[in-house]
PDB file of N, CA and C in Angstrom:
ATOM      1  N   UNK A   1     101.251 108.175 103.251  1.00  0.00           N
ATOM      2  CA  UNK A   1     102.351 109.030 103.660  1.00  0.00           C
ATOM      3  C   UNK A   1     101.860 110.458 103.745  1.00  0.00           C
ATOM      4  N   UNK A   2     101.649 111.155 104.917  1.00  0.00           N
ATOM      5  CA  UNK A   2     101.773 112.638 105.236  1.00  0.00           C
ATOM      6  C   UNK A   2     102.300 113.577 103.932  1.00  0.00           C
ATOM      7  N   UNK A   3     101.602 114.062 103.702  1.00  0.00           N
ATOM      8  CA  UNK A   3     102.182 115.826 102.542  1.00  0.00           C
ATOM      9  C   UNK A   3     102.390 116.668 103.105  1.00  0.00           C
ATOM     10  N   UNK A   4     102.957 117.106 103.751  1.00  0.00           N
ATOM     11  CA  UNK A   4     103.405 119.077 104.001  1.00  0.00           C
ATOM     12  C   UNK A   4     104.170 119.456 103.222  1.00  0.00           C
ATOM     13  N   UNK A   5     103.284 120.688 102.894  1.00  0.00           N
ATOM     14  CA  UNK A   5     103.631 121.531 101.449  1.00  0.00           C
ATOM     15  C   UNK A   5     104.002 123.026 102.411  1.00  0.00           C
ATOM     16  N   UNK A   6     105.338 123.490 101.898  1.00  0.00           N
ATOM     17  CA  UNK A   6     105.912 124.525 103.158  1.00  0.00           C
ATOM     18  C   UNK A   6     105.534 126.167 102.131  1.00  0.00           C
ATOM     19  N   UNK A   7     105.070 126.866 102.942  1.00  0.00           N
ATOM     20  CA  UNK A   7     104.556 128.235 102.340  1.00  0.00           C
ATOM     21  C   UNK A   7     106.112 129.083 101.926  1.00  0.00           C
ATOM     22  N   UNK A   8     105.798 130.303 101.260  1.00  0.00           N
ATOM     23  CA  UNK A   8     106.950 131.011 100.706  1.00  0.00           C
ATOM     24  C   UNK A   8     107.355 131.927 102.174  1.00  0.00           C
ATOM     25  N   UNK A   9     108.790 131.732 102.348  1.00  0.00           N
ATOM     26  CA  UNK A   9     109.495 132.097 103.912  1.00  0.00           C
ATOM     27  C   UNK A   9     109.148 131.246 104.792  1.00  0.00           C
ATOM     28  N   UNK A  10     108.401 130.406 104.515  1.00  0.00           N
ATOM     29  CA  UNK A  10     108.174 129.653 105.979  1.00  0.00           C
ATOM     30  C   UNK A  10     110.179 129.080 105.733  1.00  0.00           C
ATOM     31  N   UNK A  11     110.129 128.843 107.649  1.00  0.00           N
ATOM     32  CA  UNK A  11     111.163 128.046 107.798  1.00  0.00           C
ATOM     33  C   UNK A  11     111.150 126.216 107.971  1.00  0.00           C
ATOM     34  N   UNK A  12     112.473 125.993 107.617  1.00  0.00           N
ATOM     35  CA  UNK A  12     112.413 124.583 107.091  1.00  0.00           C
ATOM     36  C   UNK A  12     112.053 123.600 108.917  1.00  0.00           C
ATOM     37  N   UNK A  13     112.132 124.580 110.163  1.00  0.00           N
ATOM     38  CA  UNK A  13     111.964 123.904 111.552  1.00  0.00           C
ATOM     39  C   UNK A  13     110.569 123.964 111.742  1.00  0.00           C
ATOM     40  N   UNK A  14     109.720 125.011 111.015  1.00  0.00           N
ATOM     41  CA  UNK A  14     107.996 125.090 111.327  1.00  0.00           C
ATOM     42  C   UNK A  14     107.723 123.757 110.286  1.00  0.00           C
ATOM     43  N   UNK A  15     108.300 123.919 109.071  1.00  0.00           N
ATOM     44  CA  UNK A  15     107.682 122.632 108.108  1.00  0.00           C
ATOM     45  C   UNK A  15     107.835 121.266 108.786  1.00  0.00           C
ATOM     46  N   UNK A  16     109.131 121.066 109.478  1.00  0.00           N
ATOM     47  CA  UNK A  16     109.309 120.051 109.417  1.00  0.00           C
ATOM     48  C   UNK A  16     108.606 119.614 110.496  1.00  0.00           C
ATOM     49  N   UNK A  17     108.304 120.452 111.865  1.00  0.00           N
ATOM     50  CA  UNK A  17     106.986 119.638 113.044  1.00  0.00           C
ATOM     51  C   UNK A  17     106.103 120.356 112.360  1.00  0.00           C
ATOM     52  N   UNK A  18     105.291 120.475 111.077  1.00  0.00           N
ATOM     53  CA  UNK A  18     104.708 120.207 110.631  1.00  0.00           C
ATOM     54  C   UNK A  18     104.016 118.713 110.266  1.00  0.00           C
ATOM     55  N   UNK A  19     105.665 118.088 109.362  1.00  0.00           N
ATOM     56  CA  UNK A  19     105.204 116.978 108.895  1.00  0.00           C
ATOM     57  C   UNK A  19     105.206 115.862 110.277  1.00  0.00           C
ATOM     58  N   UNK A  20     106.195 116.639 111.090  1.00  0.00           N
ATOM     59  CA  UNK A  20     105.788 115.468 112.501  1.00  0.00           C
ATOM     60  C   UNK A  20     104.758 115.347 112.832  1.00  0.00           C
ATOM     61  N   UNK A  21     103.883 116.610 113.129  1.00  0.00           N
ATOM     62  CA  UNK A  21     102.812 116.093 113.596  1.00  0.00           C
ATOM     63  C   UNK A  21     101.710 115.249 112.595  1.00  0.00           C
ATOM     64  N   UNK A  22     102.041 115.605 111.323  1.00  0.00           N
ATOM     65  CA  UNK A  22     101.088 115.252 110.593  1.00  0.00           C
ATOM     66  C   UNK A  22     101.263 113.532 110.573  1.00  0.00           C
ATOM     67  N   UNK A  23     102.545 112.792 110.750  1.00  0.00           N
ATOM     68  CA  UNK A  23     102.987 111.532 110.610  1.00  0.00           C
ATOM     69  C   UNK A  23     102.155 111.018 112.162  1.00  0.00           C
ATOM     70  N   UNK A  24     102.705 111.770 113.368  1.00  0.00           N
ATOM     71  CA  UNK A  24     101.552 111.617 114.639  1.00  0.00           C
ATOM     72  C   UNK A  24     100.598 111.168 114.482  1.00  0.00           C
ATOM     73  N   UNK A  25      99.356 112.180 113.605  1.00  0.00           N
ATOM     74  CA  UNK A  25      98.607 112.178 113.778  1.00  0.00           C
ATOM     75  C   UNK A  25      97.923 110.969 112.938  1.00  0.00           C
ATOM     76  N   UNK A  26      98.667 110.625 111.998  1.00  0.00           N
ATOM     77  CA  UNK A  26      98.204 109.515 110.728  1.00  0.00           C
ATOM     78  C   UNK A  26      98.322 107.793 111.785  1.00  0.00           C
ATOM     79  N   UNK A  27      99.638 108.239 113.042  1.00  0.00           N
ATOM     80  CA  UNK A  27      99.804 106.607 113.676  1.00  0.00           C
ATOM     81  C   UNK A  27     100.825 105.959 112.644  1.00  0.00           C
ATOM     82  N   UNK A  28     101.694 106.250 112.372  1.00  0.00           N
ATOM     83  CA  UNK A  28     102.914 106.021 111.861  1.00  0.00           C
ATOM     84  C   UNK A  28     103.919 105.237 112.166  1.00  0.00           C
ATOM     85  N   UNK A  29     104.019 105.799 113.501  1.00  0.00           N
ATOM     86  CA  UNK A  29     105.763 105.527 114.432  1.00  0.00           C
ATOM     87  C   UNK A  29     104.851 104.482 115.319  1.00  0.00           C
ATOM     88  N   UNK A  30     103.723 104.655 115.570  1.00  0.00           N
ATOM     89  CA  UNK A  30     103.428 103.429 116.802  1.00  0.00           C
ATOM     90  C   UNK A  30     103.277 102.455 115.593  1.00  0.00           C
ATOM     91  N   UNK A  31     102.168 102.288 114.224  1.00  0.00           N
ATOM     92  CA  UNK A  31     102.455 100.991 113.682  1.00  0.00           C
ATOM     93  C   UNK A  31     103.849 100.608 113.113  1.00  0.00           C
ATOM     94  N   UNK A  32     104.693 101.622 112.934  1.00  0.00           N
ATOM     95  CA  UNK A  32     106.222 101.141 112.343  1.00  0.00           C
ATOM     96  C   UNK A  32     106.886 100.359 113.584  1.00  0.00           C
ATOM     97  N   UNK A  33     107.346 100.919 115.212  1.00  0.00           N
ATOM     98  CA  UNK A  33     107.069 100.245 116.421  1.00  0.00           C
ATOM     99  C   UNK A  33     106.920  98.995 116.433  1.00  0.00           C
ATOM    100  N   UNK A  34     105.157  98.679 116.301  1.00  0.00           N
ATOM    101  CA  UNK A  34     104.589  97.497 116.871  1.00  0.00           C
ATOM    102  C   UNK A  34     105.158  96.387 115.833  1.00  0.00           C
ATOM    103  N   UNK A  35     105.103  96.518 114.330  1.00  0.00           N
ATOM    104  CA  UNK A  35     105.703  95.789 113.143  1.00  0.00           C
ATOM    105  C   UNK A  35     107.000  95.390 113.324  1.00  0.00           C
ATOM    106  N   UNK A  36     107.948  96.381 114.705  1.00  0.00           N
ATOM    107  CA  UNK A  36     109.269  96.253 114.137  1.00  0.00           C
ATOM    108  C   UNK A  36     110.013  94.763 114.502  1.00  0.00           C
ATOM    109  N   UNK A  37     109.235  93.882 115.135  1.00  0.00           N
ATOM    110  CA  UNK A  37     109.233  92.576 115.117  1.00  0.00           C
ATOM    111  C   UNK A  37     108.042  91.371 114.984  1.00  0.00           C
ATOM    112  N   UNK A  38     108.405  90.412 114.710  1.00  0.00           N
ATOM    113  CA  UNK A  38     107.139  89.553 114.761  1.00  0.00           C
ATOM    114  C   UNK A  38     106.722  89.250 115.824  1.00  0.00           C
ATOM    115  N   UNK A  39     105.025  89.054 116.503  1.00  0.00           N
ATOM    116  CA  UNK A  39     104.673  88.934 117.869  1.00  0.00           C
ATOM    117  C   UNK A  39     103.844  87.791 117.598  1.00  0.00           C
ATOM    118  N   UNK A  40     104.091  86.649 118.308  1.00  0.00           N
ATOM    119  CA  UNK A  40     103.181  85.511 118.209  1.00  0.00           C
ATOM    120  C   UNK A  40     101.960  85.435 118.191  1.00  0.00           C
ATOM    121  N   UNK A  41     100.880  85.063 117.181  1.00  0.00           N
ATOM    122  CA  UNK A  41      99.518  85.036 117.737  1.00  0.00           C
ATOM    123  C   UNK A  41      99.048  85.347 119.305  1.00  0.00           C
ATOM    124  N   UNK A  42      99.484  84.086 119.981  1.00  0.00           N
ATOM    125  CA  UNK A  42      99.111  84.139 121.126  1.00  0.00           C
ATOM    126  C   UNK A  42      99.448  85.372 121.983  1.00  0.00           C
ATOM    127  N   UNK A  43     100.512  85.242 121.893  1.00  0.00           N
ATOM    128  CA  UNK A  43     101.282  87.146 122.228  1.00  0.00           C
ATOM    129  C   UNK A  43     100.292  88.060 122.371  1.00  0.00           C
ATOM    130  N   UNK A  44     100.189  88.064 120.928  1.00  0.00           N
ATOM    131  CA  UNK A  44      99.044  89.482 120.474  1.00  0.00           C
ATOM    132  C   UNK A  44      97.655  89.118 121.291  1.00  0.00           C
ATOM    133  N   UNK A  45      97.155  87.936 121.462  1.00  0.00           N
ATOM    134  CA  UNK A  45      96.158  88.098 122.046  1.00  0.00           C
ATOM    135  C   UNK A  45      96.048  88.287 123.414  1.00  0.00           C
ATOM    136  N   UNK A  46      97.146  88.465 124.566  1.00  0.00           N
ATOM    137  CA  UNK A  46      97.091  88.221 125.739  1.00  0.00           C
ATOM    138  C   UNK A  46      97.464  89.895 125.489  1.00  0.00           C
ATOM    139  N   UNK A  47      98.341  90.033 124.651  1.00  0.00           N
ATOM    140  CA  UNK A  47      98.687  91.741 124.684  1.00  0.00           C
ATOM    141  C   UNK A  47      97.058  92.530 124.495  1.00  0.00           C
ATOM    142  N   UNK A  48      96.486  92.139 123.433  1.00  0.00           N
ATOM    143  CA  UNK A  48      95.713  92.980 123.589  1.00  0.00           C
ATOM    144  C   UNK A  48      94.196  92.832 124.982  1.00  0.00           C
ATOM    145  N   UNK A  49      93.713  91.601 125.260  1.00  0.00           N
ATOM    146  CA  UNK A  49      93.212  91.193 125.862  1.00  0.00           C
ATOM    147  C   UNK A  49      93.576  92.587 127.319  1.00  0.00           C
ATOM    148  N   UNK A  50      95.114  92.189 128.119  1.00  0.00           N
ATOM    149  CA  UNK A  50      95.671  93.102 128.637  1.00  0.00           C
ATOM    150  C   UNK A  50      95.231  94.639 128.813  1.00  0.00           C
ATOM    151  N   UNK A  51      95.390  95.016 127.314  1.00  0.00           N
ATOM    152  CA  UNK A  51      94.829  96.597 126.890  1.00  0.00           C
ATOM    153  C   UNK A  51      93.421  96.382 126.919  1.00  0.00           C
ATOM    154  N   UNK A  52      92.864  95.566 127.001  1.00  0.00           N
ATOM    155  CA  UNK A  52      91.357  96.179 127.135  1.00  0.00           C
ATOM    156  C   UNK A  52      91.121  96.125 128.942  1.00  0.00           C
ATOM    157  N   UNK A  53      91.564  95.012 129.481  1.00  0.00           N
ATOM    158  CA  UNK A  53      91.097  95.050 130.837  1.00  0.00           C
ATOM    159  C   UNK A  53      91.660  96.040 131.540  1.00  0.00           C
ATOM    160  N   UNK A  54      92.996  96.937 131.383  1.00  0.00           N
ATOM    161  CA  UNK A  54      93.358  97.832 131.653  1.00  0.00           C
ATOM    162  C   UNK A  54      92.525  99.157 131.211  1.00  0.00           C
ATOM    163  N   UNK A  55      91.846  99.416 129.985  1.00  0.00           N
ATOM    164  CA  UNK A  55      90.556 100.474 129.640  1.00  0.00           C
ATOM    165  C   UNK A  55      89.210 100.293 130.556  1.00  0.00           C
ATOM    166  N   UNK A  56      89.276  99.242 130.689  1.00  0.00           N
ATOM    167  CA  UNK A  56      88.157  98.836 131.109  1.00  0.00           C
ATOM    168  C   UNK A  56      88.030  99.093 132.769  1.00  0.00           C
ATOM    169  N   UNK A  57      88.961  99.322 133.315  1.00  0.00           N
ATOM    170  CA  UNK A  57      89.441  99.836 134.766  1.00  0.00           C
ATOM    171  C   UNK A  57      89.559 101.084 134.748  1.00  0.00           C
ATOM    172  N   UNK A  58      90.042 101.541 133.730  1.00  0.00           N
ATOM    173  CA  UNK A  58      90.429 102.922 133.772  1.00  0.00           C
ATOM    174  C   UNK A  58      89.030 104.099 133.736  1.00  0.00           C
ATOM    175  N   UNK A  59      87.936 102.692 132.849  1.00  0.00           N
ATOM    176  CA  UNK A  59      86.638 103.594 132.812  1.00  0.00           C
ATOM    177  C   UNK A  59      85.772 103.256 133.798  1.00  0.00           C
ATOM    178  N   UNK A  60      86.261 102.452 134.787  1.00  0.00           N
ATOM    179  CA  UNK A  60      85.436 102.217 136.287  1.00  0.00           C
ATOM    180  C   UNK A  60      85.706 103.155 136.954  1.00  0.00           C
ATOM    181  N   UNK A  61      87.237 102.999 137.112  1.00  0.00           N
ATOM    182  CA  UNK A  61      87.360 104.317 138.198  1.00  0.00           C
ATOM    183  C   UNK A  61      87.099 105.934 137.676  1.00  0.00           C
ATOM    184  N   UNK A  62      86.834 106.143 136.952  1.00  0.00           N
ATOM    185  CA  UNK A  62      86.358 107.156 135.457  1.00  0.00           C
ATOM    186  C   UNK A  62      85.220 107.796 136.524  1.00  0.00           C
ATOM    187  N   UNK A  63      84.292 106.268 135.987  1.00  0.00           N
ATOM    188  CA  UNK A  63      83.162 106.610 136.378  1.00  0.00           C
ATOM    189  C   UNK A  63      82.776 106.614 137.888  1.00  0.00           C
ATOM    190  N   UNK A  64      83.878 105.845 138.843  1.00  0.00           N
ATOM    191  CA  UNK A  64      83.217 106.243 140.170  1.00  0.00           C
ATOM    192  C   UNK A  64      83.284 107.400 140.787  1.00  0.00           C
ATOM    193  N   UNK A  65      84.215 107.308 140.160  1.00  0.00           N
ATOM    194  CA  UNK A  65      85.215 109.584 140.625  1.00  0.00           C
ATOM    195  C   UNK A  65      83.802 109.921 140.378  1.00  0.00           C
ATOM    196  N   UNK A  66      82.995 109.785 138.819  1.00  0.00           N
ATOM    197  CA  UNK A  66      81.892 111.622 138.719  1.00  0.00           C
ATOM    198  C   UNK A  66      81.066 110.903 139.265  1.00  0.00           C
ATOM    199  N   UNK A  67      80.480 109.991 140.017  1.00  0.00           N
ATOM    200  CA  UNK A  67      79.086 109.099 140.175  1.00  0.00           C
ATOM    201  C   UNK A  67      79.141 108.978 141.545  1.00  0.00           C
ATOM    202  N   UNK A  68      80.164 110.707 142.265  1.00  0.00           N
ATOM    203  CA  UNK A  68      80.074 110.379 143.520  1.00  0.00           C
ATOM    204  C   UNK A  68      78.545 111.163 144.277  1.00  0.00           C
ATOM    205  N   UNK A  69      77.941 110.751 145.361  1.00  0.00           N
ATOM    206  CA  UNK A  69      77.190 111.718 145.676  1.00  0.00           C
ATOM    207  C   UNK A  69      77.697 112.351 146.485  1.00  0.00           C
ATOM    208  N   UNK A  70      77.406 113.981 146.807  1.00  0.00           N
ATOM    209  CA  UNK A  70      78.358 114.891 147.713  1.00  0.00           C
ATOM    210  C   UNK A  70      77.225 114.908 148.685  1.00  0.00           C
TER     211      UNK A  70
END
């Protein structure tokens, strides 16, 4: 769990996207999200399978964009 510890005068709207970002940045709300139901084995594997062939495109065309010759 995220700590933000709020300075003397700080206001309670800087602390608090404080601790937002700090919960952000830890991956919080996407694993609370993905947990918030059960996903079948198989599920999960076509889901993630999915997310990689989709990275995996994303770093083709990545790379044909800078690997052009002018």
């Amino acid at each position: 769990m995220p700590k933000v510890f709020a300075r003397e005068g700080e206001a309670f709207q800087i602390t608090l996207r404080k601790f937002k970002k700090s919960c952000e940045r830890a991956g919080l709300l996407s694993d609370i999200k993905k947990n918030n139901y059960f996903e079948k084995p198989t599920v999960a594997r076509r889901r993630k399978a999915k997310e990689s062939r989709r990275k995996a495109l994303k770093l083709q065309r990545k790379m044909r964009r800078y690997n052009k010759s002018f």
